[in-house]
N, C-alpha and C. Protein backbone atom coordinates (compact mmCIF):
# COMPACT_ATOMS: atom_id res chain seq x y z
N UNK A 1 78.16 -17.87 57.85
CA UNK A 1 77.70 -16.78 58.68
C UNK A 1 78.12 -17.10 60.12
N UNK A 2 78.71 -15.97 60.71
CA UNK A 2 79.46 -16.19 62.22
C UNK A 2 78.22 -16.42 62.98
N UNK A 3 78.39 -16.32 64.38
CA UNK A 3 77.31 -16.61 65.21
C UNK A 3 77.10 -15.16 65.41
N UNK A 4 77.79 -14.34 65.96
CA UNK A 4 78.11 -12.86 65.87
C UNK A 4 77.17 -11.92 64.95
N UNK A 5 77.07 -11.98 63.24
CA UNK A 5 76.48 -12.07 62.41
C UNK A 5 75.16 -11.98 62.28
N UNK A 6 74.67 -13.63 62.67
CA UNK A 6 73.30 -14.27 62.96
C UNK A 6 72.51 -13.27 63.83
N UNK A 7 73.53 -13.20 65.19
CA UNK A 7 73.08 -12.42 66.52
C UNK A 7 72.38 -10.78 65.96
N UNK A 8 73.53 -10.38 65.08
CA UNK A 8 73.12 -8.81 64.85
C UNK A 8 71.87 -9.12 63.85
N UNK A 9 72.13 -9.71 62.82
CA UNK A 9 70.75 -9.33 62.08
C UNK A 9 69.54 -10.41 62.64
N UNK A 10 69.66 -10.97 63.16
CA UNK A 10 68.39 -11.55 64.17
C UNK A 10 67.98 -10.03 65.34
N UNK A 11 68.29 -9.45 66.06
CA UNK A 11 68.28 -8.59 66.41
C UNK A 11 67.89 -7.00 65.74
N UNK A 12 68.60 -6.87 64.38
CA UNK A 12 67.55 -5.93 63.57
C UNK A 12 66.30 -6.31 63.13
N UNK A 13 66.53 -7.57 62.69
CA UNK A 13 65.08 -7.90 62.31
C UNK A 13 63.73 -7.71 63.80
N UNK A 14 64.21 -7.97 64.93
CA UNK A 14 62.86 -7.76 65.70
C UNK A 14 62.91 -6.41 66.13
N UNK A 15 64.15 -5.56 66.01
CA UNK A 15 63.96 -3.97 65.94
C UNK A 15 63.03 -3.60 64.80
N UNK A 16 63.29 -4.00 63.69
CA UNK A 16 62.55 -3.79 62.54
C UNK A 16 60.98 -4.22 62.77
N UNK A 17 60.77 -5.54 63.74
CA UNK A 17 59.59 -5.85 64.12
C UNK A 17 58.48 -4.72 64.82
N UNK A 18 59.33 -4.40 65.67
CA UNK A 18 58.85 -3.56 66.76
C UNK A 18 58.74 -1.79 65.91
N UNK A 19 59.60 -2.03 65.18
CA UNK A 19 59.07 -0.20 64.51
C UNK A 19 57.96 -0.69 63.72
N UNK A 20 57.80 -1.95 63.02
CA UNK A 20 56.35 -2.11 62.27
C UNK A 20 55.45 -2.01 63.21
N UNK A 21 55.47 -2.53 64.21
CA UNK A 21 54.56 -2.70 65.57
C UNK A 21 54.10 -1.11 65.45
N UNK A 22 55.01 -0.35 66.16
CA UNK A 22 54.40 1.18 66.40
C UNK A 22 53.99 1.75 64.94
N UNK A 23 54.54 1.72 64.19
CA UNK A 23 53.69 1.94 62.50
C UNK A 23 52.49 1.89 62.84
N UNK A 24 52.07 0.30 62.88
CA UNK A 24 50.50 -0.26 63.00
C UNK A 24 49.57 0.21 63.99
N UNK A 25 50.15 0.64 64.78
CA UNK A 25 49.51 1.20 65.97
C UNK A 25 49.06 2.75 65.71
N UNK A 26 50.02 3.54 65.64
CA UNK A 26 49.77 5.04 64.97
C UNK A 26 48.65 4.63 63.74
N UNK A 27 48.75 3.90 62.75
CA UNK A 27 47.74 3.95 61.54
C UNK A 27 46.51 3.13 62.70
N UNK A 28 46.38 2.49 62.77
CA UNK A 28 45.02 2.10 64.16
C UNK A 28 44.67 3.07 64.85
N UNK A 29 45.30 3.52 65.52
CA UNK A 29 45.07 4.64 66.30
C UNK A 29 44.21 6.39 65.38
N UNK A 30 44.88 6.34 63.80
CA UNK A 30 44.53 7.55 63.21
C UNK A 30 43.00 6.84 62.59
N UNK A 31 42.85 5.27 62.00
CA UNK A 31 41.66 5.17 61.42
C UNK A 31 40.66 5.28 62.84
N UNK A 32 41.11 4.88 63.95
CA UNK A 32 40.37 4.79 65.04
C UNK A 32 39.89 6.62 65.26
N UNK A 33 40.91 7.17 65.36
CA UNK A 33 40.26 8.50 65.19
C UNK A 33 39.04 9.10 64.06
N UNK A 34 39.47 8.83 63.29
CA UNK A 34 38.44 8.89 62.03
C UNK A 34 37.40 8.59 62.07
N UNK A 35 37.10 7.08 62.67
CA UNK A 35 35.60 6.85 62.83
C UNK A 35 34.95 6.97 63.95
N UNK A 36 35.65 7.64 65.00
CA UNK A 36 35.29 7.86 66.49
C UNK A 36 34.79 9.46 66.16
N UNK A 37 35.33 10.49 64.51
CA UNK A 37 34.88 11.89 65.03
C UNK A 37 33.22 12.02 64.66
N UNK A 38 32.52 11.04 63.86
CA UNK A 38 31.43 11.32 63.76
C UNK A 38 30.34 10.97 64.93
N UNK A 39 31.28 9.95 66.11
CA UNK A 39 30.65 9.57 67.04
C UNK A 39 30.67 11.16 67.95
N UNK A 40 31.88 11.18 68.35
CA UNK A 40 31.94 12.52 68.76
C UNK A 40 30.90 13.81 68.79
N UNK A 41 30.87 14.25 67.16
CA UNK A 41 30.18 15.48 66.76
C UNK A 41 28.30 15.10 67.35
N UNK A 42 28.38 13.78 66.92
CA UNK A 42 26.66 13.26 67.40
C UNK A 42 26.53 13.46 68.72
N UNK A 43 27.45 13.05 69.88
CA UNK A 43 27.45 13.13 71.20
C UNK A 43 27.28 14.40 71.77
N UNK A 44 28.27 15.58 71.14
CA UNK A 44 28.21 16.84 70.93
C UNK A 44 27.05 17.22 70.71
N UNK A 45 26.32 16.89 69.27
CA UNK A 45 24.98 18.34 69.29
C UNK A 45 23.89 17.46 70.00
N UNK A 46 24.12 15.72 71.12
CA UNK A 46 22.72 15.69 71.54
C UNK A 46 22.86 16.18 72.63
N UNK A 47 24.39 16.66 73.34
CA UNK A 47 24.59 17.07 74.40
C UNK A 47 23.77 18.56 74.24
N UNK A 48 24.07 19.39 73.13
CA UNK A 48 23.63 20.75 73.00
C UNK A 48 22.07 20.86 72.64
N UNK A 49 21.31 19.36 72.07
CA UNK A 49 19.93 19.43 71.94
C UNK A 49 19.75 19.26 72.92
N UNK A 50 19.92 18.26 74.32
CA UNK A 50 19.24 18.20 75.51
C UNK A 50 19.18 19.79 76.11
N UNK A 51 20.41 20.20 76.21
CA UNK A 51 20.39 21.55 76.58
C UNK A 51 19.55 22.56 76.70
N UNK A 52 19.03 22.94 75.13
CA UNK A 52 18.21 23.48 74.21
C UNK A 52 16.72 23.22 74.98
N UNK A 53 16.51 21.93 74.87
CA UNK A 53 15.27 21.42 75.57
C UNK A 53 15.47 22.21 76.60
N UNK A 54 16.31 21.78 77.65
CA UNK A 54 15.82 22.26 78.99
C UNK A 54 15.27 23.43 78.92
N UNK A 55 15.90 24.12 77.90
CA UNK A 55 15.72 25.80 78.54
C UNK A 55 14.47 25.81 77.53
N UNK A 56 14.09 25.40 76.65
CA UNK A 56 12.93 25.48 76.39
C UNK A 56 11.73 25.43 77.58
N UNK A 57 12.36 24.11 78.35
CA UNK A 57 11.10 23.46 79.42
C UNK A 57 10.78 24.67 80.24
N UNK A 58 12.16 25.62 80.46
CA UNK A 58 11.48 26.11 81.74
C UNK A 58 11.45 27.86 81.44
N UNK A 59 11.59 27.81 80.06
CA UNK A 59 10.76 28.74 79.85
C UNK A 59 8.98 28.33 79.11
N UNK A 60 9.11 27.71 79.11
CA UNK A 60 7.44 27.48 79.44
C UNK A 60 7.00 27.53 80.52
N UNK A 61 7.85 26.68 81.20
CA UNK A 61 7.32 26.99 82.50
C UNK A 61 7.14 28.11 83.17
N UNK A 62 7.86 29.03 82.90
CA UNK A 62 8.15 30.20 83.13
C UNK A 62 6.63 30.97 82.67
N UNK A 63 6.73 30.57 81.26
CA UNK A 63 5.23 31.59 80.55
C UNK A 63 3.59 30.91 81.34
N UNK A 64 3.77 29.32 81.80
CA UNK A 64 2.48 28.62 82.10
C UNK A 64 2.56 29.40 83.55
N UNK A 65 3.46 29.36 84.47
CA UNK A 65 3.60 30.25 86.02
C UNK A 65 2.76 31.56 86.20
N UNK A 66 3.11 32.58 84.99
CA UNK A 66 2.31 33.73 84.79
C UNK A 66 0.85 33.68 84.48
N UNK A 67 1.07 32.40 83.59
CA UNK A 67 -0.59 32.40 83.44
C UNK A 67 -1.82 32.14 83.93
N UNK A 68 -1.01 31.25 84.96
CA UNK A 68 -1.78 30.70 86.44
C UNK A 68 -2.24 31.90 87.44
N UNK A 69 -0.72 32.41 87.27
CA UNK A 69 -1.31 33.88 88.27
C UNK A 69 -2.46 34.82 87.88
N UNK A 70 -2.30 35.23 86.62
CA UNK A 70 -3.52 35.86 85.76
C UNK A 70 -4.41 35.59 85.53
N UNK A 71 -4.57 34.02 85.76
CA UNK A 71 -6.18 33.36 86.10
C UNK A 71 -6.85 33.41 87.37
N UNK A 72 -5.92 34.15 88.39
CA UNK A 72 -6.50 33.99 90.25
C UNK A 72 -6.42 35.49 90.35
N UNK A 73 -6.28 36.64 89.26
CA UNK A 73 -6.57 37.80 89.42
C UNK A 73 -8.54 38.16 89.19
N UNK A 74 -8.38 38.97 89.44
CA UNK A 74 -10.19 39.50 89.34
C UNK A 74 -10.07 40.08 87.97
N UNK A 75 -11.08 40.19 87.17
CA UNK A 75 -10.92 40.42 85.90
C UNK A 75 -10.33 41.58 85.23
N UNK A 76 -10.98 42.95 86.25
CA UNK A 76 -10.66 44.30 85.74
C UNK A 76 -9.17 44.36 85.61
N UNK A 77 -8.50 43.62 86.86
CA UNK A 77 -6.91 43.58 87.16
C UNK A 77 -6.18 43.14 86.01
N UNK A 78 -6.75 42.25 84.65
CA UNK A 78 -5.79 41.60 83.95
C UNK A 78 -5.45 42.59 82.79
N UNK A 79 -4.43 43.32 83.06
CA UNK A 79 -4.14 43.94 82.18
C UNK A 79 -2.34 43.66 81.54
N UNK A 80 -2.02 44.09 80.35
CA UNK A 80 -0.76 44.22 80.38
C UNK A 80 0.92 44.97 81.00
N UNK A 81 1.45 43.57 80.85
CA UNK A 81 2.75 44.65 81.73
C UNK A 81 3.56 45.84 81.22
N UNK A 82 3.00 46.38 79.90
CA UNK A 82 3.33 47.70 79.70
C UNK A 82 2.58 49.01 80.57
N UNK A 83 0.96 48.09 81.00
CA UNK A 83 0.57 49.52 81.76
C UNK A 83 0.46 48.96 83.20
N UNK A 84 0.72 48.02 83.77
CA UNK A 84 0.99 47.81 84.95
C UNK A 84 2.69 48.01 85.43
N UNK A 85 3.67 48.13 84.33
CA UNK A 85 5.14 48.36 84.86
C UNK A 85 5.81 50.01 84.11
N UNK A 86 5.38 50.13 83.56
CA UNK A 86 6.21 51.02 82.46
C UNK A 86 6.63 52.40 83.45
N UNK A 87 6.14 52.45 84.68
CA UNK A 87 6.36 53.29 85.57
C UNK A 87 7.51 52.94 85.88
N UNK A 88 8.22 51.37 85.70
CA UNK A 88 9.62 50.94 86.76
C UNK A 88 10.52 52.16 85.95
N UNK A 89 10.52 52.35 84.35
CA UNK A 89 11.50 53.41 83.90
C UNK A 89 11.10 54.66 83.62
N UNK A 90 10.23 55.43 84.54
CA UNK A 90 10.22 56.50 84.61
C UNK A 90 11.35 57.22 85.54
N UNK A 91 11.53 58.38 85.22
CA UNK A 91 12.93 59.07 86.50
C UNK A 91 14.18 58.62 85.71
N UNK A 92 14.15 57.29 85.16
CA UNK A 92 15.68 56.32 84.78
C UNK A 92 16.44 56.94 83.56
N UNK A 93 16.44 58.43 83.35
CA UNK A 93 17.42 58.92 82.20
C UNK A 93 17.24 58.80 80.22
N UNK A 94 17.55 59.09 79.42
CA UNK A 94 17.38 58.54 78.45
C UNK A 94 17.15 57.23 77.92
N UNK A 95 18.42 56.62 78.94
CA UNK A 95 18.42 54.94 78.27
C UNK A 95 17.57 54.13 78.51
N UNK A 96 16.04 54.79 79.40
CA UNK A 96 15.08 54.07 79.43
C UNK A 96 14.23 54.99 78.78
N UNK A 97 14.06 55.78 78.15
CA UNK A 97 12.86 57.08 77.62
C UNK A 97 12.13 56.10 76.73
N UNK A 98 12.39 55.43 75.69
CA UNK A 98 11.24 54.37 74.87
C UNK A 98 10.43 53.73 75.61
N UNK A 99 11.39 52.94 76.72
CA UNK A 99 10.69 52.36 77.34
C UNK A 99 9.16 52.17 78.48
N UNK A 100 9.36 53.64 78.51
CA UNK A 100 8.70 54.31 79.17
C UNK A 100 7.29 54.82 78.76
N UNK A 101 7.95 54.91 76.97
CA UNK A 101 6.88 55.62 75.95
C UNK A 101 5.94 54.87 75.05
N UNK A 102 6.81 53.62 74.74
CA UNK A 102 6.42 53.16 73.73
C UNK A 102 6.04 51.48 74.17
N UNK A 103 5.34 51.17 73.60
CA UNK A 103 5.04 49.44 73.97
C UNK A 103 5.97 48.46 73.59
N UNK A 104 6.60 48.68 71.77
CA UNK A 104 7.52 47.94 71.67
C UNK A 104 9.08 48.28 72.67
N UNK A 105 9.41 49.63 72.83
CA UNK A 105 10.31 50.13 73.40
C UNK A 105 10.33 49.23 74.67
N UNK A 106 9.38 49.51 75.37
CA UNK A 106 8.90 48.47 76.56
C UNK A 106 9.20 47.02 76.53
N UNK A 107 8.99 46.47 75.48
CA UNK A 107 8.75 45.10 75.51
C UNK A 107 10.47 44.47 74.99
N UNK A 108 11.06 45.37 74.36
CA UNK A 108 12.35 45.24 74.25
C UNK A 108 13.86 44.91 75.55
N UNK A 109 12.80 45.61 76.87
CA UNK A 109 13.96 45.56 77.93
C UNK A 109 13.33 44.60 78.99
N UNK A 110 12.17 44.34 79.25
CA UNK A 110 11.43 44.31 80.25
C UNK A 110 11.53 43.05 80.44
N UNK A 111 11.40 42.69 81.56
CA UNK A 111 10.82 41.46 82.25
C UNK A 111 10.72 41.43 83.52
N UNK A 112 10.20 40.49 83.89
CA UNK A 112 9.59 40.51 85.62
C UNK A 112 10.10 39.25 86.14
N UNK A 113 10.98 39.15 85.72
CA UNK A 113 12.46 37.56 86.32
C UNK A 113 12.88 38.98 87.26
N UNK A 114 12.99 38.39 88.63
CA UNK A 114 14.19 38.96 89.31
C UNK A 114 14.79 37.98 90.51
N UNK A 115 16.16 37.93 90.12
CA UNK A 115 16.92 37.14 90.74
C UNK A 115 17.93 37.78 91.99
N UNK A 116 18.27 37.10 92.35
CA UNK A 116 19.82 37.60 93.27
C UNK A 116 20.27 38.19 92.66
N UNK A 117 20.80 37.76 91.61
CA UNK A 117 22.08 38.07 91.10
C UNK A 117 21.38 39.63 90.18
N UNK A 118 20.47 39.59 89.80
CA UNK A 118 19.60 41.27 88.99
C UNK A 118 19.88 41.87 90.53
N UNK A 119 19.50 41.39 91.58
CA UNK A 119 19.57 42.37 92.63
C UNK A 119 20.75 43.35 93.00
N UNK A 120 21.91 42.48 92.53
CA UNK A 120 22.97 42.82 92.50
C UNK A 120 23.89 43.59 91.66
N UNK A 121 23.05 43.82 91.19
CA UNK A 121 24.15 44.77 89.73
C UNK A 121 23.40 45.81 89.31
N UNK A 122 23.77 46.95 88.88
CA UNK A 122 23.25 48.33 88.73
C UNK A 122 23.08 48.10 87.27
N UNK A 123 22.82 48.49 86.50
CA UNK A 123 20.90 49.54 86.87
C UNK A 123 19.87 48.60 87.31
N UNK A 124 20.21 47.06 86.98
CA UNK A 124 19.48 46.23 87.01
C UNK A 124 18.62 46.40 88.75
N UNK A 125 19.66 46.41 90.07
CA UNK A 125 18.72 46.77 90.91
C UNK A 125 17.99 47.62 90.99
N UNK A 126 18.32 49.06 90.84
CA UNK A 126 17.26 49.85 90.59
C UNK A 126 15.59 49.49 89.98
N UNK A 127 15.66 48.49 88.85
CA UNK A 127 14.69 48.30 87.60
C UNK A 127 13.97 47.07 88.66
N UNK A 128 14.74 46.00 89.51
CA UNK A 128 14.02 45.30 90.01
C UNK A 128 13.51 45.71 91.02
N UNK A 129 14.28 46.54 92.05
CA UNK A 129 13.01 46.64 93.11
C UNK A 129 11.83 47.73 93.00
N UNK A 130 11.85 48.51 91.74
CA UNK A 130 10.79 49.09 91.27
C UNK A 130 9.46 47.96 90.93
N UNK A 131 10.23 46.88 90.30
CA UNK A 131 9.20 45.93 89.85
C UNK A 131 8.67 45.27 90.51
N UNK A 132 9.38 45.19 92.40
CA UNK A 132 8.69 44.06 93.51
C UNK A 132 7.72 45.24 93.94
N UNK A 133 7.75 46.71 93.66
CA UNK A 133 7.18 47.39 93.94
C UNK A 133 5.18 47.72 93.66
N UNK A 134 5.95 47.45 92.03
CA UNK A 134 4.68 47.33 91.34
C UNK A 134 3.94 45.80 90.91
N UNK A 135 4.68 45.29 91.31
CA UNK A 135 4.31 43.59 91.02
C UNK A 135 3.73 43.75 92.46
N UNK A 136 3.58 43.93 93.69
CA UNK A 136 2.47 43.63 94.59
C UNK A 136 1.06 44.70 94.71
N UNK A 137 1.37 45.88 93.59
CA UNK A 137 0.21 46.12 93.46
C UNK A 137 -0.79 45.56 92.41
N UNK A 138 -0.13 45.09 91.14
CA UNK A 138 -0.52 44.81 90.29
C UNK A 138 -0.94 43.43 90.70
N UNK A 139 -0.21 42.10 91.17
CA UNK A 139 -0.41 41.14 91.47
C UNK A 139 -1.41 40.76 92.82
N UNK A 140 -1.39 41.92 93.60
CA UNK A 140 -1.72 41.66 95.01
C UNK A 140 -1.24 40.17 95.85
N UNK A 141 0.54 40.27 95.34
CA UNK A 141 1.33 39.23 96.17
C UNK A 141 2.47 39.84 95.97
N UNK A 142 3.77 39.02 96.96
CA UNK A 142 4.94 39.76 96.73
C UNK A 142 5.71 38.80 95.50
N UNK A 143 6.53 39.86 94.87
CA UNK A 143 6.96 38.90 93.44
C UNK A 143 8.34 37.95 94.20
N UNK A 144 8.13 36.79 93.17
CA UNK A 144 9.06 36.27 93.49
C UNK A 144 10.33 36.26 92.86
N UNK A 145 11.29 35.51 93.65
CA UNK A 145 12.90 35.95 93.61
C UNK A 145 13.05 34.56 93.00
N UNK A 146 13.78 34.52 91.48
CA UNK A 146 13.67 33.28 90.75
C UNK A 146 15.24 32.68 91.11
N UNK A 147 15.38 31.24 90.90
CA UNK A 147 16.62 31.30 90.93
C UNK A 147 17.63 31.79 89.85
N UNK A 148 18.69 32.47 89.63
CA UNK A 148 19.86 33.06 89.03
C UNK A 148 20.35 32.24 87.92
N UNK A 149 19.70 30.67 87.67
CA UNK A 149 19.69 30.57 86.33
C UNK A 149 18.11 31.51 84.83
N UNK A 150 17.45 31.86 85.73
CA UNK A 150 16.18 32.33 84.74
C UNK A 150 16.64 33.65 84.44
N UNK A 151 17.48 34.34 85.29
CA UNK A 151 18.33 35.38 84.90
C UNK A 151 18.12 35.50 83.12
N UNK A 152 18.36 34.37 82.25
CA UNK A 152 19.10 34.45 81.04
C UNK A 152 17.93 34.66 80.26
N UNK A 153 16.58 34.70 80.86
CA UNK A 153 15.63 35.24 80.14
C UNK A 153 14.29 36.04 80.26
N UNK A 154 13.75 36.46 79.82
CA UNK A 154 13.07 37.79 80.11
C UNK A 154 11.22 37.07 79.43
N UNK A 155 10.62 37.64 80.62
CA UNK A 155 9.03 37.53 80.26
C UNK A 155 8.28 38.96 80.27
N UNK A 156 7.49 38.46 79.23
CA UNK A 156 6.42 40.08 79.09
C UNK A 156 5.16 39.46 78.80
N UNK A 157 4.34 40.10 79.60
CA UNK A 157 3.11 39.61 79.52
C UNK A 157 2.18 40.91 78.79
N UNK A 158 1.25 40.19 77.66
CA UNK A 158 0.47 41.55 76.70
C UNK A 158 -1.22 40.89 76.53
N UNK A 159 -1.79 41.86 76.89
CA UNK A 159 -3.44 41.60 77.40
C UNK A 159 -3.71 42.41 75.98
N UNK A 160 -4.74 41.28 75.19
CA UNK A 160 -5.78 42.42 74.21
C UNK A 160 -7.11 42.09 74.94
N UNK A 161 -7.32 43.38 75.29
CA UNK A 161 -8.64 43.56 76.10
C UNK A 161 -10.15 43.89 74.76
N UNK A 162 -9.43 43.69 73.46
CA UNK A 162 -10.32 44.10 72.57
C UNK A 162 -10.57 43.08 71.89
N UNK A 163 -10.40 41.88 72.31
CA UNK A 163 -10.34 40.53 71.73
C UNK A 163 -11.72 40.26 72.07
N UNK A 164 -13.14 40.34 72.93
CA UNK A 164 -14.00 40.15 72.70
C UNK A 164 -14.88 41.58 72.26
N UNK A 165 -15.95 41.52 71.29
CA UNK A 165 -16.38 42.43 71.04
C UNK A 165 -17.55 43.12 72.11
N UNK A 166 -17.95 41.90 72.52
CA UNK A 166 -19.32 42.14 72.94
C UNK A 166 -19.32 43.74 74.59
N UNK A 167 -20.30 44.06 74.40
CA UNK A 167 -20.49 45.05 74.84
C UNK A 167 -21.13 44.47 76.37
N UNK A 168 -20.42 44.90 77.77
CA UNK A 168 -18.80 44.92 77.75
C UNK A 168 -17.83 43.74 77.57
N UNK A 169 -16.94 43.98 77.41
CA UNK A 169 -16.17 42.72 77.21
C UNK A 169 -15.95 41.32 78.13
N UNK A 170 -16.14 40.26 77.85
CA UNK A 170 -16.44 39.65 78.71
C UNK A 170 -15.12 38.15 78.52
N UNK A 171 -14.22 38.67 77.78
CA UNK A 171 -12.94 37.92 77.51
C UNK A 171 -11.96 38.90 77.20
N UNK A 172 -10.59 38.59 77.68
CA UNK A 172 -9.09 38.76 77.23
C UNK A 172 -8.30 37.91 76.47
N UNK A 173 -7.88 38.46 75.75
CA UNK A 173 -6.78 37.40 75.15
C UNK A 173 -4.87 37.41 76.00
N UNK A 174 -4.95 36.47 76.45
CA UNK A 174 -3.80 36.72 77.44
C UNK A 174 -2.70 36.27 76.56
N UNK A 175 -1.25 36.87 76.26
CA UNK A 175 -0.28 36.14 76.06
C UNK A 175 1.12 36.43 76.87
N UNK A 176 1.67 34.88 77.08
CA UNK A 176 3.19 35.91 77.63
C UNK A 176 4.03 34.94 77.08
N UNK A 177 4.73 35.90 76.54
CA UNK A 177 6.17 35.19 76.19
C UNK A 177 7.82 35.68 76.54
N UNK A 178 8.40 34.72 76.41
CA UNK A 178 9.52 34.51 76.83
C UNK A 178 10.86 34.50 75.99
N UNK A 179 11.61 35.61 76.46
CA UNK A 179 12.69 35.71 75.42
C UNK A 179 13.95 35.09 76.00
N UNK A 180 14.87 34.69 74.88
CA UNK A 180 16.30 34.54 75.28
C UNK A 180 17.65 35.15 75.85
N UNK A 181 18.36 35.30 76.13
CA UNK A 181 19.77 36.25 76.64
C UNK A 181 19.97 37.00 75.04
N UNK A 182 19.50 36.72 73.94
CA UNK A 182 19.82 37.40 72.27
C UNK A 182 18.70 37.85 72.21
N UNK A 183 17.57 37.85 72.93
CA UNK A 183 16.28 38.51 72.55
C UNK A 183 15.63 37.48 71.87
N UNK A 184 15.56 36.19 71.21
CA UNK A 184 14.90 35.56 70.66
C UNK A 184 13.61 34.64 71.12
N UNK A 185 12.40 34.84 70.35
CA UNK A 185 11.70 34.66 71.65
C UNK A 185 11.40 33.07 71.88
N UNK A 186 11.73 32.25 72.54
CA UNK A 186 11.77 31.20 72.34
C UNK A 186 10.64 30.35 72.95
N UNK A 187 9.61 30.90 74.09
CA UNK A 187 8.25 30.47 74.70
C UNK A 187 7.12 31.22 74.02
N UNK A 188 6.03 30.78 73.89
CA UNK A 188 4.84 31.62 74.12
C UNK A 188 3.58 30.74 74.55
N UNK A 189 2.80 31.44 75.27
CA UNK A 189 1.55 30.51 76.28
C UNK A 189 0.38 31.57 75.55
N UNK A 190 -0.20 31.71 75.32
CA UNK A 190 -1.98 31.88 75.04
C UNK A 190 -2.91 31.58 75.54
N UNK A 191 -3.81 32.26 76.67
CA UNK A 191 -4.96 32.15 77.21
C UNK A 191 -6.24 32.66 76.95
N UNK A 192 -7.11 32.56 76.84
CA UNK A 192 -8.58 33.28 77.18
C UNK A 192 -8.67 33.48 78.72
N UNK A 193 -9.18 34.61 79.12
CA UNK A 193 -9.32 34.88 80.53
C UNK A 193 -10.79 35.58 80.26
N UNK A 194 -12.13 35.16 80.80
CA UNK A 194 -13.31 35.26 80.68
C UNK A 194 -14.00 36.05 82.10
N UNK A 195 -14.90 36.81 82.08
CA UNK A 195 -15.05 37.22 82.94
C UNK A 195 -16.55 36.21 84.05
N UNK A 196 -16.28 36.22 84.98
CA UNK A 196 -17.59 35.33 85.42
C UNK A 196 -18.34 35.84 86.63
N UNK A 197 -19.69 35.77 86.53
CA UNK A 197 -20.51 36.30 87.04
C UNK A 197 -21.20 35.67 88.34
């Protein structure tokens, strides 16, 4: 064997080295993928459970806020926001006529979130400053302007004033809950509101 010879196939052989090299690497690299996607997908839905939480948190918070307020009202005042608002869609055309009429119809559009950003966009302004309208009579305060993430969900507050029997009534059953941007309702708070003498 020449020296010449030696030289070339000493030389394929560590070409040949080096394509096994990248071989091994691509197959490392694909099992490495493989067991990195279940890490992945886990990272993924706790990223989307923390999420979830939050907006849980602050729509509670959202429903416990109302309920605080409805405990510093005087008793006769605690009524529901179908008959303290249902006036915001009167005048407003067909596409509010249920709303106007009916309780579920009502409870389908309504809420008393108003943000910047509701301020800003039609019909929605119209519907809110009707509601800062009637939210300081109903509340006897001015409503507040939430920040433009609560936008994504809607509160309705519903009084059974027939929840105590006794003659006159001397409890409410307060509830408000809180829906999602799909309508789903994802809060609800429950109070007794008692009357005191």
């Amino acid at each position: 064997m020449t020296i010449h010879t030696y030289m070339t196939h000493r030389q394929s052989i560590r070409n040949l080295r080096s394509a096994f090299t990248l071989v091994e690497i691509l197959i490392v690299l694909f099992l490495v993928g493989i067991v990195a996607l279940p890490f992945t997908r886990m990272f993924s839905f706790g990223i989307q459970g923390s999420n979830e939480t939050l907006e849980h948190i602050f729509a509670y918070n959202l429903a416990r806020e109302k309920i605080e307020e409805v405990r510093s009202l005087p008793f006769e005042l605690v009524i529901s926001d179908f008959e303290n608002f249902r006036g915001v869609y009167r005048d407003r055309g067909n596409d509010f006529a249920e709303a106007c009429s009916s309780k579920e119809g009502f409870e389908k559009i309504f809420s008393d979130i108003v943000t910047n950003e509701r301020l800003k966009i039609d019909p929605d302004r119209e519907t809110c400053l009707r509601i800062q309208t009637y939210y300081k009579k109903a509340f006897r305060r001015e409503c507040e302007i939430y920040p433009d993430e609560a936008g994504s969900f809607r509160r309705v507050m519903e009084v059974d004033d027939k929840f105590d029997t006794a003659v006159p009534p001397r409890l409410k059953k307060v509830s408000v809950r809180i829906y999602d941007k799909h309508s789903h309702r994802i809060a609800e708070v429950v109070t007794l509101v008692g009357l005191h003498q």
